[in-house]
PDB file of N, CA and C in Angstrom:
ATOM      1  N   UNK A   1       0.829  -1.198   0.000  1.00  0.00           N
ATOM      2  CA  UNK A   1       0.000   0.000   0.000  1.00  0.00           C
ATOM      3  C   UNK A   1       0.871   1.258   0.000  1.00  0.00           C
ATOM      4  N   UNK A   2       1.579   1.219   0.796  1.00  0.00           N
ATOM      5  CA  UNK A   2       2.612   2.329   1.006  1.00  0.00           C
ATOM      6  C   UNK A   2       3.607   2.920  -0.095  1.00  0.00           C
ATOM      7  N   UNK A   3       4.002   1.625  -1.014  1.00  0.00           N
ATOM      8  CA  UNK A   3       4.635   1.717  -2.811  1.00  0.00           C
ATOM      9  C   UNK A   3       3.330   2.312  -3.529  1.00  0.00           C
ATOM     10  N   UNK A   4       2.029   1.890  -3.443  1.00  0.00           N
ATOM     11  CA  UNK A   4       0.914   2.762  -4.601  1.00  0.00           C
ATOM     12  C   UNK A   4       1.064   4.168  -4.213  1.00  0.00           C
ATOM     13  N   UNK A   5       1.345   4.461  -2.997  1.00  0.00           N
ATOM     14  CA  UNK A   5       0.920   6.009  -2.904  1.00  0.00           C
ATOM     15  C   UNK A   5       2.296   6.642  -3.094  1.00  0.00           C
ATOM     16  N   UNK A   6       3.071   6.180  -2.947  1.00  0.00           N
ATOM     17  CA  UNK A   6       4.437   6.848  -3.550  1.00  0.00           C
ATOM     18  C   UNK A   6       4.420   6.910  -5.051  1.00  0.00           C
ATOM     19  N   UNK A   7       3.942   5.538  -5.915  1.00  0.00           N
ATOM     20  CA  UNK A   7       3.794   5.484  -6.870  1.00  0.00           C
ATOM     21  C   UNK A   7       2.736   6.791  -7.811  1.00  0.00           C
ATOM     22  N   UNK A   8       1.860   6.895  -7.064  1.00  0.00           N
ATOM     23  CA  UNK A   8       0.384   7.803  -6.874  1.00  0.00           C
ATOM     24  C   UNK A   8       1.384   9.352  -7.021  1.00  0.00           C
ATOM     25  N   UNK A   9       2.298   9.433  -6.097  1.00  0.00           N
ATOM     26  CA  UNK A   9       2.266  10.550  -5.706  1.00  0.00           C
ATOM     27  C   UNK A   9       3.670  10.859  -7.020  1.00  0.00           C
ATOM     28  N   UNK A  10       4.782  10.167  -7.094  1.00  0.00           N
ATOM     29  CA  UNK A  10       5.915  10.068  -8.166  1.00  0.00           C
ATOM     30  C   UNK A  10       5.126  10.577  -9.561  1.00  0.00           C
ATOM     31  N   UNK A  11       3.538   9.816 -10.108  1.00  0.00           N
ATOM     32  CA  UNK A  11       2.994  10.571 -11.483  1.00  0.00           C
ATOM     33  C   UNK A  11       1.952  11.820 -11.260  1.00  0.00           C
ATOM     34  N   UNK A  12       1.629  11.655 -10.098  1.00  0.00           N
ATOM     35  CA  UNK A  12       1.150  12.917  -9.929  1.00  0.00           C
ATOM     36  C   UNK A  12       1.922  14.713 -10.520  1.00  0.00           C
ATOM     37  N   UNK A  13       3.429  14.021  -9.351  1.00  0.00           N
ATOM     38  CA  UNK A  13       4.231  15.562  -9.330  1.00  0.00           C
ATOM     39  C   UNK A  13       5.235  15.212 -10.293  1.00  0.00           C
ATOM     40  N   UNK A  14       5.024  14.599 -11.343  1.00  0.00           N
ATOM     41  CA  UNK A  14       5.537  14.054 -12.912  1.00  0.00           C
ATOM     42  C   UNK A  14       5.125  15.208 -13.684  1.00  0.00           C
ATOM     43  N   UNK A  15       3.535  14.889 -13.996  1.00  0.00           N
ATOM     44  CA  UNK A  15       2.602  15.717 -14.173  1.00  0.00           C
ATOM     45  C   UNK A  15       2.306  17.054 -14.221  1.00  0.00           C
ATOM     46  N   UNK A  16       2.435  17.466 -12.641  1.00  0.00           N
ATOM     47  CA  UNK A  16       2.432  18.783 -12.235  1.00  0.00           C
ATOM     48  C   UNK A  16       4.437  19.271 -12.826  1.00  0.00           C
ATOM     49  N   UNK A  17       5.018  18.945 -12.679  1.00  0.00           N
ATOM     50  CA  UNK A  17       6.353  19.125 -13.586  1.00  0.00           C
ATOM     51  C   UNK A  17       6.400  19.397 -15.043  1.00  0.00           C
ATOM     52  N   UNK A  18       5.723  18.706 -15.424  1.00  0.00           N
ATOM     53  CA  UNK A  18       5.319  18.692 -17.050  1.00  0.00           C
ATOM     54  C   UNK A  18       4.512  19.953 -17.275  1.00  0.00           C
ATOM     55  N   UNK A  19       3.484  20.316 -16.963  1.00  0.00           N
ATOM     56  CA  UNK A  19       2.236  20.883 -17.026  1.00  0.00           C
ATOM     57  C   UNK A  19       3.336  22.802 -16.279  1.00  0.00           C
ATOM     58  N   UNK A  20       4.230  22.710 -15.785  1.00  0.00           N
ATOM     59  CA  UNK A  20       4.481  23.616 -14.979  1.00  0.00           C
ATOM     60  C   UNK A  20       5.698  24.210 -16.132  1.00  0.00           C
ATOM     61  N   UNK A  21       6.357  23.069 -16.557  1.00  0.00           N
ATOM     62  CA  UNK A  21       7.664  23.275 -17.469  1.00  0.00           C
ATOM     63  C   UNK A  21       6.510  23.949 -18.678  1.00  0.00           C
ATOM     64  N   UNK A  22       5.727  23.615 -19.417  1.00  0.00           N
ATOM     65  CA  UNK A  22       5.519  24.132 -20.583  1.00  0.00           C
ATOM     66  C   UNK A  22       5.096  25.818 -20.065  1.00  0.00           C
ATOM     67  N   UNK A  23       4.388  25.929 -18.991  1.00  0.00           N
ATOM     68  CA  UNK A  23       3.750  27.091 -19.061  1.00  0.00           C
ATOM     69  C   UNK A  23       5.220  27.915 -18.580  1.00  0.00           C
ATOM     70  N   UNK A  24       6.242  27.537 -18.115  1.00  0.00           N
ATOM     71  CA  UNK A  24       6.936  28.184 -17.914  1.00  0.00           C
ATOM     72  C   UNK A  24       7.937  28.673 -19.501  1.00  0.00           C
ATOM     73  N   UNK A  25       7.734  27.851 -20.063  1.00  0.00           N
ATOM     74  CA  UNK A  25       8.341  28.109 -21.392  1.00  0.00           C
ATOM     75  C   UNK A  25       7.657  28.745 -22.632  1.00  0.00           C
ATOM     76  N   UNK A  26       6.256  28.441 -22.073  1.00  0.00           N
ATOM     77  CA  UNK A  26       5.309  29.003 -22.747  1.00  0.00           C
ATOM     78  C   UNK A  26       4.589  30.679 -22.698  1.00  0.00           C
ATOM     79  N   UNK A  27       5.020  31.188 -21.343  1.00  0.00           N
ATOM     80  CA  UNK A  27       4.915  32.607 -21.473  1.00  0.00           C
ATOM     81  C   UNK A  27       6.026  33.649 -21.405  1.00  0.00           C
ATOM     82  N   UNK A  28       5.687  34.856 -21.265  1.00  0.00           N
ATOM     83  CA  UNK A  28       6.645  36.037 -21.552  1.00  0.00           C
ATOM     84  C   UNK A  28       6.264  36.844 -20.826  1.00  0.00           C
ATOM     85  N   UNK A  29       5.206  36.705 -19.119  1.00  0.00           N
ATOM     86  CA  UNK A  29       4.837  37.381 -17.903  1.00  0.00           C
ATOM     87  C   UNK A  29       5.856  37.564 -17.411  1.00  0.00           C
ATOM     88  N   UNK A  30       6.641  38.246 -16.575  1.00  0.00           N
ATOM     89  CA  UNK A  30       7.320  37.901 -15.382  1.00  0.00           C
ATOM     90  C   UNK A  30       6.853  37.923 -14.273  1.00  0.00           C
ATOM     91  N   UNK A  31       5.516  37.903 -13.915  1.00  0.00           N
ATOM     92  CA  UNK A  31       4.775  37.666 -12.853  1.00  0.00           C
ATOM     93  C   UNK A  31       4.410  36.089 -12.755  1.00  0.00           C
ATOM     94  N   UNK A  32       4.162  35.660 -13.773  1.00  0.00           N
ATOM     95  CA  UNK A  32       3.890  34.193 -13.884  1.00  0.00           C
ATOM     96  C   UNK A  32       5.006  33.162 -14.043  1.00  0.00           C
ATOM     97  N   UNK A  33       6.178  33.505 -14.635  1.00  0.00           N
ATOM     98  CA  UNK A  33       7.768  33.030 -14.697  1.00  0.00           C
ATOM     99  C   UNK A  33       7.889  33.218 -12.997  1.00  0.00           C
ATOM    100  N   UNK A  34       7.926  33.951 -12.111  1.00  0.00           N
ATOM    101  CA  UNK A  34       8.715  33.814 -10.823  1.00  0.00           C
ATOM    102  C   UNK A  34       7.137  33.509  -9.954  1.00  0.00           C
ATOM    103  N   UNK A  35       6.207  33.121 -10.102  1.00  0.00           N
ATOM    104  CA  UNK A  35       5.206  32.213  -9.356  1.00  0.00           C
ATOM    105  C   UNK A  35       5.406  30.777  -9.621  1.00  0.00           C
ATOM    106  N   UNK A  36       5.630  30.138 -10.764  1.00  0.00           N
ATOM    107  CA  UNK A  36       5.739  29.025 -11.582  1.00  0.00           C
ATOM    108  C   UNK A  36       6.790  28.450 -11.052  1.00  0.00           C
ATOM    109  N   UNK A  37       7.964  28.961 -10.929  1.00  0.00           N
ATOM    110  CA  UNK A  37       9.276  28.289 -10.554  1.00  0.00           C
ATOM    111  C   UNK A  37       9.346  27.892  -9.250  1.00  0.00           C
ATOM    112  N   UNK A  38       9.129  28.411  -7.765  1.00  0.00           N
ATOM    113  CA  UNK A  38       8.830  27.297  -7.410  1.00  0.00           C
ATOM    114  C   UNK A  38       8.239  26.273  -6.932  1.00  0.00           C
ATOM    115  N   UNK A  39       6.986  26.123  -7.425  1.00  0.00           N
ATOM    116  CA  UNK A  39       6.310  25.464  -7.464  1.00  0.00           C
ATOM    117  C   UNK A  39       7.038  24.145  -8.462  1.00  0.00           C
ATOM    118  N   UNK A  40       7.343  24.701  -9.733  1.00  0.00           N
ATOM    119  CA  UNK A  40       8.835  24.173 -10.437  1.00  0.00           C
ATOM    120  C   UNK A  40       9.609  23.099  -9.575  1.00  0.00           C
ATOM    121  N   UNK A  41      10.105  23.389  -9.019  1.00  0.00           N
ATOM    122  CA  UNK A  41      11.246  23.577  -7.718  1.00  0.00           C
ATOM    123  C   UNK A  41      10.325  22.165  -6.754  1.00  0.00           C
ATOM    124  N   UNK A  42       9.150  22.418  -6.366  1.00  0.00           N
ATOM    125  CA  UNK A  42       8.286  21.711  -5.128  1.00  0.00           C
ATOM    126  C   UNK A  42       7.758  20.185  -6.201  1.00  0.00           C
ATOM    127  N   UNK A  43       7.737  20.503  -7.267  1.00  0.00           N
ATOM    128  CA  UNK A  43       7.533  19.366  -8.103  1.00  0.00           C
ATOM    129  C   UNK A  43       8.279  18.143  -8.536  1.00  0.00           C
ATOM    130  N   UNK A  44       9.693  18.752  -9.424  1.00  0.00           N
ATOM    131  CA  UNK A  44      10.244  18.024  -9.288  1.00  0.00           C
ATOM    132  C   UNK A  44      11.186  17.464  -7.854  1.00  0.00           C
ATOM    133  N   UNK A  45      11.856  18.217  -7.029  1.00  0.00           N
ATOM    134  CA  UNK A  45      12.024  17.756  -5.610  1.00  0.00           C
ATOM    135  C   UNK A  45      10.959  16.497  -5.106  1.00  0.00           C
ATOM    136  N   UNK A  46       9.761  16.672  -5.397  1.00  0.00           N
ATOM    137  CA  UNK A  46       9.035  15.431  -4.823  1.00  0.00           C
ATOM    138  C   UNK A  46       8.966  14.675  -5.795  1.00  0.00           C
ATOM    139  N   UNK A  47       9.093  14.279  -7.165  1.00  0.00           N
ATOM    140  CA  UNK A  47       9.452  13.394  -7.686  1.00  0.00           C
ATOM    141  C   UNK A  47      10.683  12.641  -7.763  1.00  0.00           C
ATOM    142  N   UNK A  48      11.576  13.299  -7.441  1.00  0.00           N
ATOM    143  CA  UNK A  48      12.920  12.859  -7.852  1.00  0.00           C
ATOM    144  C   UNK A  48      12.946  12.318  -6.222  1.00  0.00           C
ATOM    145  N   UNK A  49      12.676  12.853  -5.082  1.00  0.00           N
ATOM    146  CA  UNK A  49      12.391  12.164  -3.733  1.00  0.00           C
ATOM    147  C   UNK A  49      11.932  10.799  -3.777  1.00  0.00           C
ATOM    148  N   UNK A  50      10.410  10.729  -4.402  1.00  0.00           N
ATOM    149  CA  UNK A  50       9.955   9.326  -4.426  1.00  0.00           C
ATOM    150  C   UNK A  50      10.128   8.721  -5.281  1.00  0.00           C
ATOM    151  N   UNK A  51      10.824   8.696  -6.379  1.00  0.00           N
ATOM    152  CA  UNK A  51      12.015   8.011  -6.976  1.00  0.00           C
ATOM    153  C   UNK A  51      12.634   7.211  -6.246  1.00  0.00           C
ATOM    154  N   UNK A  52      13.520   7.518  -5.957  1.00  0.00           N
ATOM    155  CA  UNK A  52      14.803   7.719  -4.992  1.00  0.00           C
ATOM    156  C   UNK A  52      13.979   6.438  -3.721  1.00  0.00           C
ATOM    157  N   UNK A  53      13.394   6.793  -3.065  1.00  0.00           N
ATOM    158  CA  UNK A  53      12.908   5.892  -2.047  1.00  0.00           C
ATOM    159  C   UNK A  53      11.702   4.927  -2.716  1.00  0.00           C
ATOM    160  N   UNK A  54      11.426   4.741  -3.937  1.00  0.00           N
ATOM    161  CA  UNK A  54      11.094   3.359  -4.669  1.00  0.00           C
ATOM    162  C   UNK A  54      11.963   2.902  -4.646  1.00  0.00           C
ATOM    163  N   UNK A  55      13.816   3.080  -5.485  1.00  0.00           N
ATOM    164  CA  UNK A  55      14.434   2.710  -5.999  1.00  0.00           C
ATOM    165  C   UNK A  55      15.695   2.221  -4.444  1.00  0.00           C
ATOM    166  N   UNK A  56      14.705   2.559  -3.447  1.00  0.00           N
ATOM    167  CA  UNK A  56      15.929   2.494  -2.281  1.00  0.00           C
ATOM    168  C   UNK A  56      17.114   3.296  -1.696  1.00  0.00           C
ATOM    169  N   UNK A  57      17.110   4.289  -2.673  1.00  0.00           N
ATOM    170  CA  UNK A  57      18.167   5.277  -2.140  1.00  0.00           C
ATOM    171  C   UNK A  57      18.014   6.181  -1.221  1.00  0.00           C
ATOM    172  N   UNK A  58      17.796   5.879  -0.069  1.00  0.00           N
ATOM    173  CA  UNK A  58      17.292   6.989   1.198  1.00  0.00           C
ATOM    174  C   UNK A  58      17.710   8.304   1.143  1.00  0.00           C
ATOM    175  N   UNK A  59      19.506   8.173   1.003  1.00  0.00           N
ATOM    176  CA  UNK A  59      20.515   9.120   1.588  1.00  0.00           C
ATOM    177  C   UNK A  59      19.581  10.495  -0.196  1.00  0.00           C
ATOM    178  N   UNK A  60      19.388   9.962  -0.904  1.00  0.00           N
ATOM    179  CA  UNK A  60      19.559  10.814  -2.237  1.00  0.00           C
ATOM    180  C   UNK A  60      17.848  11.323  -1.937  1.00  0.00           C
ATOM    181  N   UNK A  61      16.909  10.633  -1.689  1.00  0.00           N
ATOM    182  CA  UNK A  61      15.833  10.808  -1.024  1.00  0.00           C
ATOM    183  C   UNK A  61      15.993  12.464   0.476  1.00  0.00           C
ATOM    184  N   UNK A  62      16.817  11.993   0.885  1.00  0.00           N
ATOM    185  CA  UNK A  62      16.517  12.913   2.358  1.00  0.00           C
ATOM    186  C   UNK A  62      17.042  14.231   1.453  1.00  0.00           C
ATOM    187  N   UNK A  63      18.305  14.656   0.349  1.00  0.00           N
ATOM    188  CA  UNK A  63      18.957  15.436  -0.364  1.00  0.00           C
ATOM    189  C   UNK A  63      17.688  16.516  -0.748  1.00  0.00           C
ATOM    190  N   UNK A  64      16.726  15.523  -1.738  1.00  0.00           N
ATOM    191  CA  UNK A  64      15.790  16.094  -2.386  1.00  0.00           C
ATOM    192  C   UNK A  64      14.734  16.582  -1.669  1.00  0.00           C
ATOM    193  N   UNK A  65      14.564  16.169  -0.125  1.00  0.00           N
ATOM    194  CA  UNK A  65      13.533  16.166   0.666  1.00  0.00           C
ATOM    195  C   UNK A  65      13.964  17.812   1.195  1.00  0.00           C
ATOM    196  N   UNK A  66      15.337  17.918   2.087  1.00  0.00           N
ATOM    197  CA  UNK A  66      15.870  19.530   1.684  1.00  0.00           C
ATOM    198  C   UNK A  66      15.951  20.822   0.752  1.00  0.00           C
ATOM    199  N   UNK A  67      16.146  19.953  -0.729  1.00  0.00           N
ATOM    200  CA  UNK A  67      15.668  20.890  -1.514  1.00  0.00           C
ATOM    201  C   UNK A  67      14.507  21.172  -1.117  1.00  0.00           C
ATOM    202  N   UNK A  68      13.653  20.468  -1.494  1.00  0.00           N
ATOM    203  CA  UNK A  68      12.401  20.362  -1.452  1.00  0.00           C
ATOM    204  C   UNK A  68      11.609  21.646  -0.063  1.00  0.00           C
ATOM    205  N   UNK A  69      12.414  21.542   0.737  1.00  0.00           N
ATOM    206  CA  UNK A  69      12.249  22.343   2.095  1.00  0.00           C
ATOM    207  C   UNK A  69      12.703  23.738   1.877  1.00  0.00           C
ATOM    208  N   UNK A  70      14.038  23.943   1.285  1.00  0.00           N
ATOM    209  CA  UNK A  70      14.249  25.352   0.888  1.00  0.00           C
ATOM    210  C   UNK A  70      13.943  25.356  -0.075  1.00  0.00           C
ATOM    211  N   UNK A  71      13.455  25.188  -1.030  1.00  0.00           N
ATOM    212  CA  UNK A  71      12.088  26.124  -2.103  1.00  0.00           C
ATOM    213  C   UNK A  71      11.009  26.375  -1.434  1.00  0.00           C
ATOM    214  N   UNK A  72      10.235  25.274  -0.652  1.00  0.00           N
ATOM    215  CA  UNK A  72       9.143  26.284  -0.227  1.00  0.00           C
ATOM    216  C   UNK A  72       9.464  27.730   0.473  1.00  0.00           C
ATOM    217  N   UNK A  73      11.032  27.449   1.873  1.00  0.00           N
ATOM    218  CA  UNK A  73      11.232  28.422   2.860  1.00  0.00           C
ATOM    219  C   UNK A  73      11.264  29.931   1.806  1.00  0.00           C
ATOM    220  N   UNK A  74      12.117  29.231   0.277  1.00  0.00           N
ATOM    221  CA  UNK A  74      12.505  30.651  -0.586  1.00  0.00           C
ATOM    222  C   UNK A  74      10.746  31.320  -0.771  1.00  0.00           C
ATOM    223  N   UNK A  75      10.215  31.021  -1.153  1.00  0.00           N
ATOM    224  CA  UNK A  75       8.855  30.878  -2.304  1.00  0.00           C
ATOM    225  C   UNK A  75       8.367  32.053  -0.927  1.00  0.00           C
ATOM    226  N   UNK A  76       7.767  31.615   0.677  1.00  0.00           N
ATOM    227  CA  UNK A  76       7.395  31.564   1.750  1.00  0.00           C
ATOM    228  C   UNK A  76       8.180  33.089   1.966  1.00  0.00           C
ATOM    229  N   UNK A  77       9.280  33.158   2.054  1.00  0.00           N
ATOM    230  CA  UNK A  77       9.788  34.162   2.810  1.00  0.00           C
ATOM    231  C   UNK A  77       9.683  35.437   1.744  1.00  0.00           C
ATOM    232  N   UNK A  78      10.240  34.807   0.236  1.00  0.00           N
ATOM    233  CA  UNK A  78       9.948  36.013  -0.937  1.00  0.00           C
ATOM    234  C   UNK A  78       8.750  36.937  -0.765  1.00  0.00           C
ATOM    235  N   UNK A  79       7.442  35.741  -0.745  1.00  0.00           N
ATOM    236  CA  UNK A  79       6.212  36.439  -0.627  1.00  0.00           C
ATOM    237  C   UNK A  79       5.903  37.436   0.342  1.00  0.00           C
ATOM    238  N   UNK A  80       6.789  37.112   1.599  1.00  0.00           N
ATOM    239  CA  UNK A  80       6.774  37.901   2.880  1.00  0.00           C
ATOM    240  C   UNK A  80       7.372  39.119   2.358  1.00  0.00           C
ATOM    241  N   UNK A  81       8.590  39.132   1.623  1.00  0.00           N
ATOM    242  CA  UNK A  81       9.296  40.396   1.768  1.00  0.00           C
ATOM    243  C   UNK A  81       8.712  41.144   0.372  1.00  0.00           C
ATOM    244  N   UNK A  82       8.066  40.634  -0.428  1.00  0.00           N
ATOM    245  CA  UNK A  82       7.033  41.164  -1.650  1.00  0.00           C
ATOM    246  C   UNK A  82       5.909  42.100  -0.968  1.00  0.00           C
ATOM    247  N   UNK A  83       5.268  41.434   0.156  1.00  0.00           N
ATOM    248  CA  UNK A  83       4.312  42.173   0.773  1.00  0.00           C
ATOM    249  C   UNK A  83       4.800  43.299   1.458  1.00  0.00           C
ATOM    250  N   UNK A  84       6.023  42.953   2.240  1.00  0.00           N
ATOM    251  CA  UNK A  84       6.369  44.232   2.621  1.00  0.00           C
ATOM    252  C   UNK A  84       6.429  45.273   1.719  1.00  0.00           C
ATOM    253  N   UNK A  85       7.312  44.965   0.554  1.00  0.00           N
ATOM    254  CA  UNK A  85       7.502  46.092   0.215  1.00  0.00           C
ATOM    255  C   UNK A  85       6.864  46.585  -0.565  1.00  0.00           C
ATOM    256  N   UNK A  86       5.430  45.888  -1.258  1.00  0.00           N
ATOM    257  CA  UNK A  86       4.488  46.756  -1.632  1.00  0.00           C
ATOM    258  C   UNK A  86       3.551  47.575  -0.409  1.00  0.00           C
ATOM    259  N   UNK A  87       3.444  46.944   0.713  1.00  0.00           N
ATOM    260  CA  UNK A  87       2.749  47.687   1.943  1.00  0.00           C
ATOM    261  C   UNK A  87       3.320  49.128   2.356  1.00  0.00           C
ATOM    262  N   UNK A  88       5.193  48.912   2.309  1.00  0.00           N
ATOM    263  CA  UNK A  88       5.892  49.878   2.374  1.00  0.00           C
ATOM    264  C   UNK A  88       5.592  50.980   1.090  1.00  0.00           C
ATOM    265  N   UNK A  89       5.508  50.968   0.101  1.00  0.00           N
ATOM    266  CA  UNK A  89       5.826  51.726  -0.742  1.00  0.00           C
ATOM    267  C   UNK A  89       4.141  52.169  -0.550  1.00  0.00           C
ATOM    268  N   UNK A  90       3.125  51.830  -0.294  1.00  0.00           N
ATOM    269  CA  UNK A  90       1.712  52.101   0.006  1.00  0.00           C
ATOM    270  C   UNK A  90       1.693  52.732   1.005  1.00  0.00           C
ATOM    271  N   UNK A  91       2.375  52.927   2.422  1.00  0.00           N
ATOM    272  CA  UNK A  91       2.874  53.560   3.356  1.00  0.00           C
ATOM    273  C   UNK A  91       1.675  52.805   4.525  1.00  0.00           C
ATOM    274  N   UNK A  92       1.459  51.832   4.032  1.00  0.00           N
ATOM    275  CA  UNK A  92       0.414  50.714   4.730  1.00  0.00           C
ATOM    276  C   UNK A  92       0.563  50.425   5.762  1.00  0.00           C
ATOM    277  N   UNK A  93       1.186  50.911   6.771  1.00  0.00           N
ATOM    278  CA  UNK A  93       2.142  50.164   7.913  1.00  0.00           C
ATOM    279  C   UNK A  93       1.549  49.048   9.348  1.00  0.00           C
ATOM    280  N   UNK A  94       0.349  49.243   8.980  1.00  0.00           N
ATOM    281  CA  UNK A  94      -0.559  47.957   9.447  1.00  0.00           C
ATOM    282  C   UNK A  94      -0.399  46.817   8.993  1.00  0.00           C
ATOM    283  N   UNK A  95      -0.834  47.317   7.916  1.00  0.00           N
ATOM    284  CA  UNK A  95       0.279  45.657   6.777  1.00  0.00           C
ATOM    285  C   UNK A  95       1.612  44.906   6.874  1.00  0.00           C
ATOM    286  N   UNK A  96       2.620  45.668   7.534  1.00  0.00           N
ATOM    287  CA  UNK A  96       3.759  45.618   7.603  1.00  0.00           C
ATOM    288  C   UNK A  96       3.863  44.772   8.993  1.00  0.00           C
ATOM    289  N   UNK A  97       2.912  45.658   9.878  1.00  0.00           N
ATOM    290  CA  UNK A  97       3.073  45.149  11.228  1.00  0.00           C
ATOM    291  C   UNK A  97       2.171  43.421  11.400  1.00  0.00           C
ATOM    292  N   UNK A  98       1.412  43.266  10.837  1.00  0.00           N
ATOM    293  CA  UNK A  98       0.573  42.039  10.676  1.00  0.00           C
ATOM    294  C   UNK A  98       1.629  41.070  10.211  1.00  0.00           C
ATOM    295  N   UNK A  99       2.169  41.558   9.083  1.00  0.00           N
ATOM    296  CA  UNK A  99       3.121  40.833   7.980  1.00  0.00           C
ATOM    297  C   UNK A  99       4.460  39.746   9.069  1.00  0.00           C
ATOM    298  N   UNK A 100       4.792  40.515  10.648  1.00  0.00           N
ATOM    299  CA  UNK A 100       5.524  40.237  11.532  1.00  0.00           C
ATOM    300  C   UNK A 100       5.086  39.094  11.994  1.00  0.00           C
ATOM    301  N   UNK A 101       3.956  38.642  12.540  1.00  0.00           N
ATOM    302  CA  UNK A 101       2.929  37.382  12.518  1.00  0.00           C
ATOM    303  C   UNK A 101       3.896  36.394  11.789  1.00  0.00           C
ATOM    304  N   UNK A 102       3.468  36.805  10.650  1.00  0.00           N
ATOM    305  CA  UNK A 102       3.872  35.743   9.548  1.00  0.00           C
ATOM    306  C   UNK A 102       5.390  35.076   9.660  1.00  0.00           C
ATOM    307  N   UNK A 103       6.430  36.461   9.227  1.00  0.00           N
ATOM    308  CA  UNK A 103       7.528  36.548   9.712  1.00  0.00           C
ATOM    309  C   UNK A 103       7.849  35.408  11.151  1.00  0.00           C
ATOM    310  N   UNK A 104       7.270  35.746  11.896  1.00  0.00           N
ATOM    311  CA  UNK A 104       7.754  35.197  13.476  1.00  0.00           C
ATOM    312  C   UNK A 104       7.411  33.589  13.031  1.00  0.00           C
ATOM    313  N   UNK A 105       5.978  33.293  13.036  1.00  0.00           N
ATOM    314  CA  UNK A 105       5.471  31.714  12.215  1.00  0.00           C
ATOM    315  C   UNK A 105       6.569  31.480  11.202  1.00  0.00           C
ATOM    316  N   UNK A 106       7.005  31.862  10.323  1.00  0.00           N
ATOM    317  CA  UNK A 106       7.338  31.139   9.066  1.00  0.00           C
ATOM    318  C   UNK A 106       9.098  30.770   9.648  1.00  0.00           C
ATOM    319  N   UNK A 107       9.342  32.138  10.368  1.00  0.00           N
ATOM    320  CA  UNK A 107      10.812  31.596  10.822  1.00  0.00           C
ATOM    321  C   UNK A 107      10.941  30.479  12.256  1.00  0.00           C
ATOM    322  N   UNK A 108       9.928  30.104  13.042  1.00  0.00           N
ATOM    323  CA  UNK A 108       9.769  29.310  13.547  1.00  0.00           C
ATOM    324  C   UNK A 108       9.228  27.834  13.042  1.00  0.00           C
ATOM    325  N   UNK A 109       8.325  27.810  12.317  1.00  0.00           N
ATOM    326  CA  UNK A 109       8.489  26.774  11.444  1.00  0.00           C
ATOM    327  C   UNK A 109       9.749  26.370  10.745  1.00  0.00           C
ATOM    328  N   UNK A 110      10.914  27.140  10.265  1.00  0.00           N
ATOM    329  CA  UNK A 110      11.428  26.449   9.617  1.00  0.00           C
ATOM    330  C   UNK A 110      12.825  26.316  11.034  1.00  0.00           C
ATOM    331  N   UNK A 111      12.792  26.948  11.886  1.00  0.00           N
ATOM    332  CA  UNK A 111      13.690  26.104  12.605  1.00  0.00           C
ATOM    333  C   UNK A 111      12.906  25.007  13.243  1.00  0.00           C
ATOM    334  N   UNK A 112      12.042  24.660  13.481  1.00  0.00           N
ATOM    335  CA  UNK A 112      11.457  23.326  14.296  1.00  0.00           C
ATOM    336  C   UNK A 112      11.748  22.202  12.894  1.00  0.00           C
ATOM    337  N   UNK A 113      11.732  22.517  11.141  1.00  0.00           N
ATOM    338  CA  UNK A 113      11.651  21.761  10.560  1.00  0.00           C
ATOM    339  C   UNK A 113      13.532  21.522  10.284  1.00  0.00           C
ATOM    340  N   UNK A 114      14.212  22.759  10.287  1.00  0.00           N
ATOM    341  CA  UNK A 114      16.018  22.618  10.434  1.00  0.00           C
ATOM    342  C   UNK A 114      15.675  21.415  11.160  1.00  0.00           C
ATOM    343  N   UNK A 115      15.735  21.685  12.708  1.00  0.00           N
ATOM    344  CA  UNK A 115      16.077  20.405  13.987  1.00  0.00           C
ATOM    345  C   UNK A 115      15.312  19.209  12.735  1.00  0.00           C
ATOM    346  N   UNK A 116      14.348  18.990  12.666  1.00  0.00           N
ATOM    347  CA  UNK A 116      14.156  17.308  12.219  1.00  0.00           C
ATOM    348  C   UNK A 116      14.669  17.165  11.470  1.00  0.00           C
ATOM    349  N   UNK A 117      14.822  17.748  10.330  1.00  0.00           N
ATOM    350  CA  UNK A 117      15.879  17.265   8.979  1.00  0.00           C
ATOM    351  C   UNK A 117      17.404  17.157   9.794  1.00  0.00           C
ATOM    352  N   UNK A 118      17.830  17.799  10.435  1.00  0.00           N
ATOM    353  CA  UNK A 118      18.919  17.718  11.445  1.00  0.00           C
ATOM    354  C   UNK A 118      19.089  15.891  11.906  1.00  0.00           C
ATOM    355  N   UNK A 119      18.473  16.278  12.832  1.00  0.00           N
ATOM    356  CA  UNK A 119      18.179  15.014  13.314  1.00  0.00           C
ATOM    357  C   UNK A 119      17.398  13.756  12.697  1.00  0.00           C
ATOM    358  N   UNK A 120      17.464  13.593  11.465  1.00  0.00           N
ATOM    359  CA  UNK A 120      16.813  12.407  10.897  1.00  0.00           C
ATOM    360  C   UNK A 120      18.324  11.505  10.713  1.00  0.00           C
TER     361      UNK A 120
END
């Protein structure tokens, strides 16, 4: 059971890779080029992950599982500092201060997720 859903999940984010590569090659936005990528990035990382742990290779598995962790942290923190600085340049500063929330969560999440990848 545990091989179908890896299996499940390996053509899924095949898929979403495929479907992500054309539109990325396929437009001339740059709003949609730097949304696309990494998601890019979150796709193949989880394919090439459950690859890797079909095929038995843990150590190359946990590699991709990191990538996989700093693209979202990049994607996560970009968006944070995007908001700022459209809030900033809006002189929004409620926005800014809310935005700290996030900030405080997103950088605590990713040290509680450092320690386990640490420690795996």
């Amino acid at each position: 059971m545990k091989n179908i859903n890896k299996t499940k999940q390996t053509f899924t984010s095949l898929f979403v890779f495929g479907l992500l590569t054309y539109i990325l090659f396929n437009t001339k936005d740059l709003l949609t080029i730097v949304v696309v990528i990494p998601f890019l990035i979150f796709s193949l990382g989880l394919f090439l992950k459950n690859i890797f742990l079909i095929l038995g290779k843990k150590n190359l598995a946990k590699i991709m599982e990191i990538v996989y962790v700093i693209a979202f942290f990049i994607y996560y923190f970009g968006f944070l500092i995007y908001w700022d600085y459209v809030a900033i340049g809006n002189k929004d500063y409620m926005s800014v201060v809310l935005s700290l929330l996030a900030w405080f969560g997103g950088l605590f999440i990713a040290y509680k997720r450092y320690s386990r990848l640490k420690n795996k």
